[in-house]
Every structure is written in C-alpha cells, then in structure tokens.
N, C-alpha and C. Protein backbone atom coordinates (compact mmCIF):
# COMPACT_ATOMS: atom_id res chain seq x y z
N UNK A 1 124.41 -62.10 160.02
CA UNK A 1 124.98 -61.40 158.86
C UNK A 1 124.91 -59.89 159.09
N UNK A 2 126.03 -59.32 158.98
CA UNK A 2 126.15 -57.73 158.77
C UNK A 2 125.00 -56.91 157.87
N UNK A 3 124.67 -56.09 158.08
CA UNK A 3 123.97 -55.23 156.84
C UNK A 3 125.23 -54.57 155.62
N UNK A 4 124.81 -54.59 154.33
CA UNK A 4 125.67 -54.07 153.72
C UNK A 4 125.01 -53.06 152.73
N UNK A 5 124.09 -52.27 153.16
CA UNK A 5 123.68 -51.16 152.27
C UNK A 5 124.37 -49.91 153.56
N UNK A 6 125.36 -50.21 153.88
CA UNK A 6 126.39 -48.77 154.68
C UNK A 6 127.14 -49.03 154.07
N UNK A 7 128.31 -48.04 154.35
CA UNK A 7 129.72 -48.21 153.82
C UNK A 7 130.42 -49.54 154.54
N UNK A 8 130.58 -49.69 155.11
CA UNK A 8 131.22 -51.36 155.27
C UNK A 8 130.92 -51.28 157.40
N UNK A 9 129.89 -52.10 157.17
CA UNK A 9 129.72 -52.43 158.47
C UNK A 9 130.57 -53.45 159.35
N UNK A 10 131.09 -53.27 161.10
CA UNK A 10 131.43 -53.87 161.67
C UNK A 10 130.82 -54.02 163.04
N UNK A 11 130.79 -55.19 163.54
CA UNK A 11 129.85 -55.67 164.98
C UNK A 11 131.17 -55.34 165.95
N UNK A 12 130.34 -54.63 167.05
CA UNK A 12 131.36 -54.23 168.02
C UNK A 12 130.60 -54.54 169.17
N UNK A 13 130.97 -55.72 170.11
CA UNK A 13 129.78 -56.19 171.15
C UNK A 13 131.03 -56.70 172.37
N UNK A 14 131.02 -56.73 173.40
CA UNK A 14 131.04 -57.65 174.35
C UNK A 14 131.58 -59.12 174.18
N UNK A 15 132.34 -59.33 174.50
CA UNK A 15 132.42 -61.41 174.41
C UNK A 15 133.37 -61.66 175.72
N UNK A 16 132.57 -61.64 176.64
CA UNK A 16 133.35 -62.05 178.03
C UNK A 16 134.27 -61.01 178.34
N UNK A 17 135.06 -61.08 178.94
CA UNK A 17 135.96 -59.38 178.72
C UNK A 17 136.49 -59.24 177.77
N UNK A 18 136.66 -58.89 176.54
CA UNK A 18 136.98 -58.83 175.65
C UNK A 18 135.90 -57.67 175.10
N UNK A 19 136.47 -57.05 174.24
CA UNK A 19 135.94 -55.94 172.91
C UNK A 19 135.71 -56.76 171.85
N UNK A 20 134.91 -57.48 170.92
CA UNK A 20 134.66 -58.00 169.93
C UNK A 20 134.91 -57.50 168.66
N UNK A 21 135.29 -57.03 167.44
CA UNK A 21 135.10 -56.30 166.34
C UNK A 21 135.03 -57.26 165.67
N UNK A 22 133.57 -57.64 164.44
CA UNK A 22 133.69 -59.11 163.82
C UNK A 22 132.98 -58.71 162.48
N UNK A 23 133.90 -58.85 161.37
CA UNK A 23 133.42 -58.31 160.14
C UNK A 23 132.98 -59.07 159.44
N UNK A 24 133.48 -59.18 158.13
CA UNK A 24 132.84 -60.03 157.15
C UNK A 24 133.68 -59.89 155.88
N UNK A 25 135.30 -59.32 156.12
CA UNK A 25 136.13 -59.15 155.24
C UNK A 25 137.77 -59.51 156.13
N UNK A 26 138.40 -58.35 155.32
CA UNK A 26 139.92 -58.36 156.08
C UNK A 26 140.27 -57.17 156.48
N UNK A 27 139.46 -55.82 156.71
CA UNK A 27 139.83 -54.77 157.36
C UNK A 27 140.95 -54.73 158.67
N UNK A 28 140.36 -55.31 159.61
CA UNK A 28 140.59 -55.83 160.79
C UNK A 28 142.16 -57.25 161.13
N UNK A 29 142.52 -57.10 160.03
CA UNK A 29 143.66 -57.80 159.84
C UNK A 29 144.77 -57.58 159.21
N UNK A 30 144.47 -55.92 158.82
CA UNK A 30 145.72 -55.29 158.02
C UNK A 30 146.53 -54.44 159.04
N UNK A 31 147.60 -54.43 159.20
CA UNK A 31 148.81 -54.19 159.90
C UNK A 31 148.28 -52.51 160.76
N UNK A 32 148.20 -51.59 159.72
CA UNK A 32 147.73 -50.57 160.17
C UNK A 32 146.33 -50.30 160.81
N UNK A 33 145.74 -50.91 160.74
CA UNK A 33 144.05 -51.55 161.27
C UNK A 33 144.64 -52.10 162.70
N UNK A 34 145.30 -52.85 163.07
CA UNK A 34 145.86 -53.23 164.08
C UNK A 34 146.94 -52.35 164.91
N UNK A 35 147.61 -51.71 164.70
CA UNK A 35 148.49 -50.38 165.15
C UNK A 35 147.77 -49.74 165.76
N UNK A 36 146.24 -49.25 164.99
CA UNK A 36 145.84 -48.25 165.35
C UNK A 36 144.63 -48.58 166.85
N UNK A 37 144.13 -50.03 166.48
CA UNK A 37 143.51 -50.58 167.07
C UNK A 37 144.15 -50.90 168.75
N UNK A 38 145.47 -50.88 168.49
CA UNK A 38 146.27 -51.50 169.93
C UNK A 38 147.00 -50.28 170.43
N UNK A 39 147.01 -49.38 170.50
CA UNK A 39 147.53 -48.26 170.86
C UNK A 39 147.37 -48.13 172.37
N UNK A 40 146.13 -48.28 172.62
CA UNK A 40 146.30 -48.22 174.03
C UNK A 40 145.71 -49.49 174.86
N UNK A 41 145.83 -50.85 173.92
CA UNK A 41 145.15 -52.09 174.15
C UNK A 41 145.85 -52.84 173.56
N UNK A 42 145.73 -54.24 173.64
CA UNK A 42 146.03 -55.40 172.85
C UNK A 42 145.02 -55.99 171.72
N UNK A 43 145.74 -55.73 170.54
CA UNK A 43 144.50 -56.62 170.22
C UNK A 43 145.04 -57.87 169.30
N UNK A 44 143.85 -58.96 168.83
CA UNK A 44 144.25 -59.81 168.22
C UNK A 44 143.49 -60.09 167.08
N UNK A 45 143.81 -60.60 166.16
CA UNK A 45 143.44 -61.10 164.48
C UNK A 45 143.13 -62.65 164.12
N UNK A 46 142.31 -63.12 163.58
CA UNK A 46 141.98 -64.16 163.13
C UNK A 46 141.18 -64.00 161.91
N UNK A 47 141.85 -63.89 160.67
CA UNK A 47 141.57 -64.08 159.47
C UNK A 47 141.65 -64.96 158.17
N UNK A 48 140.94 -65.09 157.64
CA UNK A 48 141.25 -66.50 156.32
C UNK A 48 140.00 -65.83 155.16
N UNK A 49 140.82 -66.38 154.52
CA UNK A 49 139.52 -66.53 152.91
C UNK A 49 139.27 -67.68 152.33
N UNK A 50 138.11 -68.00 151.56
CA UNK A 50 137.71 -69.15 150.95
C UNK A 50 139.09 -70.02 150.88
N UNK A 51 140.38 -69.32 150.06
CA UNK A 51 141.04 -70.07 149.51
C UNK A 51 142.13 -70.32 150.42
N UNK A 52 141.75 -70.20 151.47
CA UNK A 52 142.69 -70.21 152.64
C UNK A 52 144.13 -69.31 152.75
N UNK A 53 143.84 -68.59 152.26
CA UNK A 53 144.65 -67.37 152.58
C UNK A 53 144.50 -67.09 153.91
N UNK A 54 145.49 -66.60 154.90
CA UNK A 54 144.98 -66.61 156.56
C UNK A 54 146.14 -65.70 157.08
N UNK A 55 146.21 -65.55 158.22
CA UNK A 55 146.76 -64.60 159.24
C UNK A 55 146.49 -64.47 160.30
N UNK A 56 146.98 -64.68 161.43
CA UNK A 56 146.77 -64.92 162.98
C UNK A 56 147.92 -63.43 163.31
N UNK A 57 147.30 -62.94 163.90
CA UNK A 57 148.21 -61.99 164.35
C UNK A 57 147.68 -60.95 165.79
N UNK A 58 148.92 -60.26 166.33
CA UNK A 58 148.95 -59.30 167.41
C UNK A 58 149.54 -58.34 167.78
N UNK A 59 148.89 -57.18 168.19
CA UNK A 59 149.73 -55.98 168.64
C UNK A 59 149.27 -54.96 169.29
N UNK A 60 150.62 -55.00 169.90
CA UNK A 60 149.88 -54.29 171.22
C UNK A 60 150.93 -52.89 171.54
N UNK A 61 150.36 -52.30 171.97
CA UNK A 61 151.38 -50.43 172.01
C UNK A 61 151.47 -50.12 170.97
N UNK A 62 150.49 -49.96 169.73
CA UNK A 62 150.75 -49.45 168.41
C UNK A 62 151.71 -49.80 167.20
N UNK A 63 152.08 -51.36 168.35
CA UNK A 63 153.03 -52.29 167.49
C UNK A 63 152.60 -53.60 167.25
N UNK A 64 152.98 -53.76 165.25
CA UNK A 64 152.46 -55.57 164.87
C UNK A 64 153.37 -56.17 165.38
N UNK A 65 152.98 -57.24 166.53
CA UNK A 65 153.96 -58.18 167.14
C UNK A 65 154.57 -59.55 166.54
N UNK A 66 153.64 -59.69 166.04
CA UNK A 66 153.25 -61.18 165.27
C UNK A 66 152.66 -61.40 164.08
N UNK A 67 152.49 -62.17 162.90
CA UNK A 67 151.45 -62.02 162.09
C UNK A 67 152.35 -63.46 161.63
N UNK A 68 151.02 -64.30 161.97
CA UNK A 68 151.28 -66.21 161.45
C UNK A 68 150.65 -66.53 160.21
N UNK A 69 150.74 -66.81 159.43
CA UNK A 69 149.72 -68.56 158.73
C UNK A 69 149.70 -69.59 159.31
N UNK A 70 148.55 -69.43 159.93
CA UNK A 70 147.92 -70.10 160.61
C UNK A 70 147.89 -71.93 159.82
N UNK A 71 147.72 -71.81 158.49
CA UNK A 71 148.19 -73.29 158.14
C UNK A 71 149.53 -73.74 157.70
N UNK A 72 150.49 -73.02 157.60
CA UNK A 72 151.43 -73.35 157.58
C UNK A 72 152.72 -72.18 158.19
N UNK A 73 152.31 -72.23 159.39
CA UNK A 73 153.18 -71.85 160.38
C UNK A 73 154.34 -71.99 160.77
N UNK A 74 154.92 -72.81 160.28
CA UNK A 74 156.93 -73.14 160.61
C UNK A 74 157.01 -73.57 162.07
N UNK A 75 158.40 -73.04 162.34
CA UNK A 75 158.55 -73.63 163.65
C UNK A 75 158.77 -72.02 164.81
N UNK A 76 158.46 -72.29 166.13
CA UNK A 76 157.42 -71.11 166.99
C UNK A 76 159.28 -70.34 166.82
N UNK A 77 160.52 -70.51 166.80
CA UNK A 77 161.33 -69.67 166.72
C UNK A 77 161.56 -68.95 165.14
N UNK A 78 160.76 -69.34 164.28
CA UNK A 78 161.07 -68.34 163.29
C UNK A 78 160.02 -67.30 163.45
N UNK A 79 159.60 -67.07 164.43
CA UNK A 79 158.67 -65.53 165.26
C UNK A 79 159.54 -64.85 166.29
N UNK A 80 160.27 -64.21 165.65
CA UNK A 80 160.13 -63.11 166.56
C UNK A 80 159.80 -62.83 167.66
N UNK A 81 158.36 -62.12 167.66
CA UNK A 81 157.31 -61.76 168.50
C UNK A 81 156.92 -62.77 169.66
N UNK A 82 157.27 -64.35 168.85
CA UNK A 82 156.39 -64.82 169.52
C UNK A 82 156.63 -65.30 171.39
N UNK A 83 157.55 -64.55 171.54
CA UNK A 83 157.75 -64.59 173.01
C UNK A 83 157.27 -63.81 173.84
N UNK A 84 156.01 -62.84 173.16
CA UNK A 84 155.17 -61.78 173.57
C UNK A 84 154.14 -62.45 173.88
N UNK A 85 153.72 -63.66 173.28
CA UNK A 85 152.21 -64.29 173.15
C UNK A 85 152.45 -65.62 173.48
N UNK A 86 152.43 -65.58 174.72
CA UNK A 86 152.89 -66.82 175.52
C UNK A 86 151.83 -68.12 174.95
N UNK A 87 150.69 -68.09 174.90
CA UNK A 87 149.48 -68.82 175.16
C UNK A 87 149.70 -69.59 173.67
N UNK A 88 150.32 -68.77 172.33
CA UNK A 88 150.33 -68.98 171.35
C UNK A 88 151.73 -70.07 171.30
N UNK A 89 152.45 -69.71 172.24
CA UNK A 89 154.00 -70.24 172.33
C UNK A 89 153.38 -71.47 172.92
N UNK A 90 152.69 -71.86 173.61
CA UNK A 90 152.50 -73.09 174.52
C UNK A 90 151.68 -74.20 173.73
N UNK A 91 151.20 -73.38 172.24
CA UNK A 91 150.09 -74.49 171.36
C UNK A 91 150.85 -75.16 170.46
N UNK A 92 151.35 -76.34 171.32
CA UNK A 92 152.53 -77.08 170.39
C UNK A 92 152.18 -77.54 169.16
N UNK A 93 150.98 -78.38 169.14
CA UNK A 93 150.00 -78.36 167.86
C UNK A 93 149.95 -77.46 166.58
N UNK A 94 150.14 -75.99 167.52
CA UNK A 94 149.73 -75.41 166.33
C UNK A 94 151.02 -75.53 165.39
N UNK A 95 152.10 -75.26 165.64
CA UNK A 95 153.49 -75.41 164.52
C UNK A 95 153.93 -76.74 164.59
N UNK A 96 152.89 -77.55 164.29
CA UNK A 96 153.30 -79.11 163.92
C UNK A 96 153.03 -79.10 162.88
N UNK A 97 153.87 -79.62 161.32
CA UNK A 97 154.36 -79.42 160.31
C UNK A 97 152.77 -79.31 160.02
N UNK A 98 152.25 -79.02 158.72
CA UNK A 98 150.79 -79.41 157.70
C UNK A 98 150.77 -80.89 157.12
N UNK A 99 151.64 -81.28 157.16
CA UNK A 99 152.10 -82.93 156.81
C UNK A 99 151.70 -83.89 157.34
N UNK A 100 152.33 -82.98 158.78
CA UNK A 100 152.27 -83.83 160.10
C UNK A 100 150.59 -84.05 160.93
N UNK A 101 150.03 -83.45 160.78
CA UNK A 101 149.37 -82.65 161.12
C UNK A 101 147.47 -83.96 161.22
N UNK A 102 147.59 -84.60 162.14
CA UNK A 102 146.02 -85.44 162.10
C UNK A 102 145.06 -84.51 161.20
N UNK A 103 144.13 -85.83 160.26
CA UNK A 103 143.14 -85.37 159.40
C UNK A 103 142.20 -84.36 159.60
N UNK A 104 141.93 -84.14 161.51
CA UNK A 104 140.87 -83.72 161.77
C UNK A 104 141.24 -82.75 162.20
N UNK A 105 142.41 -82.14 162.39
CA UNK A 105 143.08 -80.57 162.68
C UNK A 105 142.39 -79.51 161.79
N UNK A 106 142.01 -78.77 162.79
CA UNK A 106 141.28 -77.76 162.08
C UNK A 106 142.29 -76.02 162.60
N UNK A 107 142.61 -76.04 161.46
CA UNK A 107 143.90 -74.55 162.04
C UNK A 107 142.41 -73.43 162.10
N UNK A 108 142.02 -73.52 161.41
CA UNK A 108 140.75 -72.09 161.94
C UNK A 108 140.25 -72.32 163.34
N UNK A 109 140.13 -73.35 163.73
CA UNK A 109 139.61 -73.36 165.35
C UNK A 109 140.65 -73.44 166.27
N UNK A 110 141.77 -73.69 165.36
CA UNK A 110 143.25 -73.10 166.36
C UNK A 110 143.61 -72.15 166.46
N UNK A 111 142.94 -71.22 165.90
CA UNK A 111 143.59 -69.46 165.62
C UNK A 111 142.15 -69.07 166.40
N UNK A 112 141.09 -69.18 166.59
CA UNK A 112 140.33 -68.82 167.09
C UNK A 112 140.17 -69.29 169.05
N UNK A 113 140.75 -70.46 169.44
CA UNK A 113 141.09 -70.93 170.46
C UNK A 113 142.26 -70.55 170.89
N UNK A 114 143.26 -69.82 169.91
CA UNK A 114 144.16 -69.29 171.05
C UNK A 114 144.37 -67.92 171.45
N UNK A 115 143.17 -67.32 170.39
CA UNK A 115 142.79 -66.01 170.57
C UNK A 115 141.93 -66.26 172.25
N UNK A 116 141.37 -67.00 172.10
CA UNK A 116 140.20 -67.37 173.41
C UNK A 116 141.10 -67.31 174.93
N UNK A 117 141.78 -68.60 174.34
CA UNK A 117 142.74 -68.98 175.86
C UNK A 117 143.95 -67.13 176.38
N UNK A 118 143.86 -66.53 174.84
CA UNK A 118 145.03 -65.30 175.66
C UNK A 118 143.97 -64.34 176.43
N UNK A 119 142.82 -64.42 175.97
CA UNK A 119 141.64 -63.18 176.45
C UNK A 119 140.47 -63.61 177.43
N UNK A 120 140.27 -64.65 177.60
CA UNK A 120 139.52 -64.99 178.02
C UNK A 120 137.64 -64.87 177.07
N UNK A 121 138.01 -64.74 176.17
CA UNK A 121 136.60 -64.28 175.47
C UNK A 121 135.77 -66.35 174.69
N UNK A 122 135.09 -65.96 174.89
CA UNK A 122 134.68 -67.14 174.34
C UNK A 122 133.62 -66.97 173.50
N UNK A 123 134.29 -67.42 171.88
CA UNK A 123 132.88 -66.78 171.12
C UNK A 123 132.35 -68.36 170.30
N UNK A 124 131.60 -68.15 170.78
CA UNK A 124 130.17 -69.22 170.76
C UNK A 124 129.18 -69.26 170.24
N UNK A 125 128.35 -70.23 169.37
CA UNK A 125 127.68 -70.18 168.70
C UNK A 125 126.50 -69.39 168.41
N UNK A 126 126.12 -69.50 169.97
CA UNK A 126 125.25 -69.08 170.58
C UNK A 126 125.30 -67.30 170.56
N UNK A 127 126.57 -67.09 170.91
CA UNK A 127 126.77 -65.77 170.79
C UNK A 127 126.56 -65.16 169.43
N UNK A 128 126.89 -65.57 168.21
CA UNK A 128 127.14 -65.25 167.11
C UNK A 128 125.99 -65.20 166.62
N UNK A 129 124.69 -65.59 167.55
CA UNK A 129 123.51 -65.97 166.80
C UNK A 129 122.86 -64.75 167.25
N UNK A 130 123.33 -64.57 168.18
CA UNK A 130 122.51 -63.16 168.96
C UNK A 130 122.41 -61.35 168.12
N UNK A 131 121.92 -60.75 168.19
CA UNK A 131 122.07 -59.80 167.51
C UNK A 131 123.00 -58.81 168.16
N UNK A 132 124.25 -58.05 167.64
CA UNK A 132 124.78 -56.97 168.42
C UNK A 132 124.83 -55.73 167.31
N UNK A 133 125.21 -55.01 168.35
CA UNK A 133 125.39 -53.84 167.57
C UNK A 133 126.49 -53.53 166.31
N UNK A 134 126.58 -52.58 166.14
CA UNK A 134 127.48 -52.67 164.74
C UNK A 134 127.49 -50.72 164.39
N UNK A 135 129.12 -50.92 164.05
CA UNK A 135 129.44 -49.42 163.26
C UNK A 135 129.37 -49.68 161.52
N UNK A 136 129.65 -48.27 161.37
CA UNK A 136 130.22 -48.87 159.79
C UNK A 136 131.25 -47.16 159.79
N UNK A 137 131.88 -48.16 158.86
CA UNK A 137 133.46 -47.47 158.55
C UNK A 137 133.40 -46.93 157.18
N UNK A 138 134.45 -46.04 157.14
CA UNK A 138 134.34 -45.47 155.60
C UNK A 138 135.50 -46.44 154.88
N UNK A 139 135.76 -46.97 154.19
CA UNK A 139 136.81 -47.43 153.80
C UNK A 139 138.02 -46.38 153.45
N UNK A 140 137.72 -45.42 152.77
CA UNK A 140 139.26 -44.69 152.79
C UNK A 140 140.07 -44.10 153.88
N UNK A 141 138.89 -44.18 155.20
CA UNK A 141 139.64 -43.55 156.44
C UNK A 141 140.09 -44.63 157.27
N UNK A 142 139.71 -45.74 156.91
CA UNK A 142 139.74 -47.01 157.96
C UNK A 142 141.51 -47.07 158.14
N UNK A 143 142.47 -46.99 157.36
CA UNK A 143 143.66 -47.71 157.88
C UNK A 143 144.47 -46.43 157.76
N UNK A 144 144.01 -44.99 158.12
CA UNK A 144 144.49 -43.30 158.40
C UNK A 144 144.84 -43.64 159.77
C-alpha cells in the first residue's frame, strides 16, 4: 500500500525492463498523463474501478494511440491505433464478444498480460509484495 499522508503518492521501481509507475487511483490513465509520459518513450495503461469502469490504453511520441474497455472491447478494427500495438492485435480473446466470453475470463488479467507480452515486464506477486520506492505528485500540476 502507498502512503497517503503526501499529496498523492506513486511507486516508480523497475519490473524487468520496464519503468513501473503503480498508483492507487486513475492519474496515470488520463490522456494527458500519458502524452506527457510517452514523449520520449512508450508507455502503457491498465486501469479499472470497483465498478468496472476500465481503460487499456497507449502512447507513444506524445501521442494517445489507443484507449480500450477492456470488458467490452468490440471488434480489433473499430481501433484505429490498433495496428500500432501488435501484441494487443494478436489477443484474439481479448475482443471476443462479453457474451461470448468463458465464465472464467478475467479481462483485468488480460489488460495486464498484454501490457506484459508488449514489454517484457512481468509484474508478480512477489514483486508487488516487495517494497519500492515512490514519488508523490501535486495533483494540480500532474496533467500540465
């Protein structure tokens, strides 16, 4: 768990080659949070709330490439983008209807596994248990 007597803390650690940033909200999944974040990198998004509100998304050169619902995703040509994010294009699973879709499909470990398979990062239980470091952000400057 984050500390939350700062202004809004975020873990910034290592996960295989990969840069990690792992919060405890939706900072990190708003369009301009991502622009600013990929400017001279790629980066990627995996977000949801209790009520399953969600967003899978990517961008890279200071541009949002992509941005999915992850549970109800359509079919991979109503994206755009998505011929940028090959790894995402190849998870036939993932845009198989919500209908369609076996009981035991879990779209949060599909948005998190295909973040894995494009980066090579593998974040693991084990990892998550470990302690890393952490910034904290101001909220009114975060998406400047």
């Amino acid at each position: 768990m984050l500390p939350y007597d700062t202004d809004y803390p975020v873990l910034v650690d290592r996960c295989g080659p990969a840069t990690m940033l792992l919060e405890q909200d939706y900072l990190g999944s708003t369009p301009a949070v991502l622009r600013r974040l990929s400017r001279r990198a790629r980066a990627y998004s995996a977000w949801w709330s209790v009520n399953a509100h969600n967003r899978l998304s990517f961008a890279a050169g200071g541009e949002l490439i992509l941005a999915i619902d992850a549970l109800f995703p359509g079919r991979p040509e109503d994206h755009a983008g998505i011929g940028r994010w090959p790894e995402l294009q190849a998870m036939t699973d993932f845009f198989v209807d919500f209908e369609e879709r076996d009981q035991h499909y879990d779209w949060q470990a599909a948005m998190l596994a295909v973040i894995d398979q494009t980066t090579g990062a593998r974040l693991t239980g084990e990892w998550l248990a470990q302690p890393h470091p952490y910034i904290t952000v101001r909220m009114p400057d975060a998406a400047h």
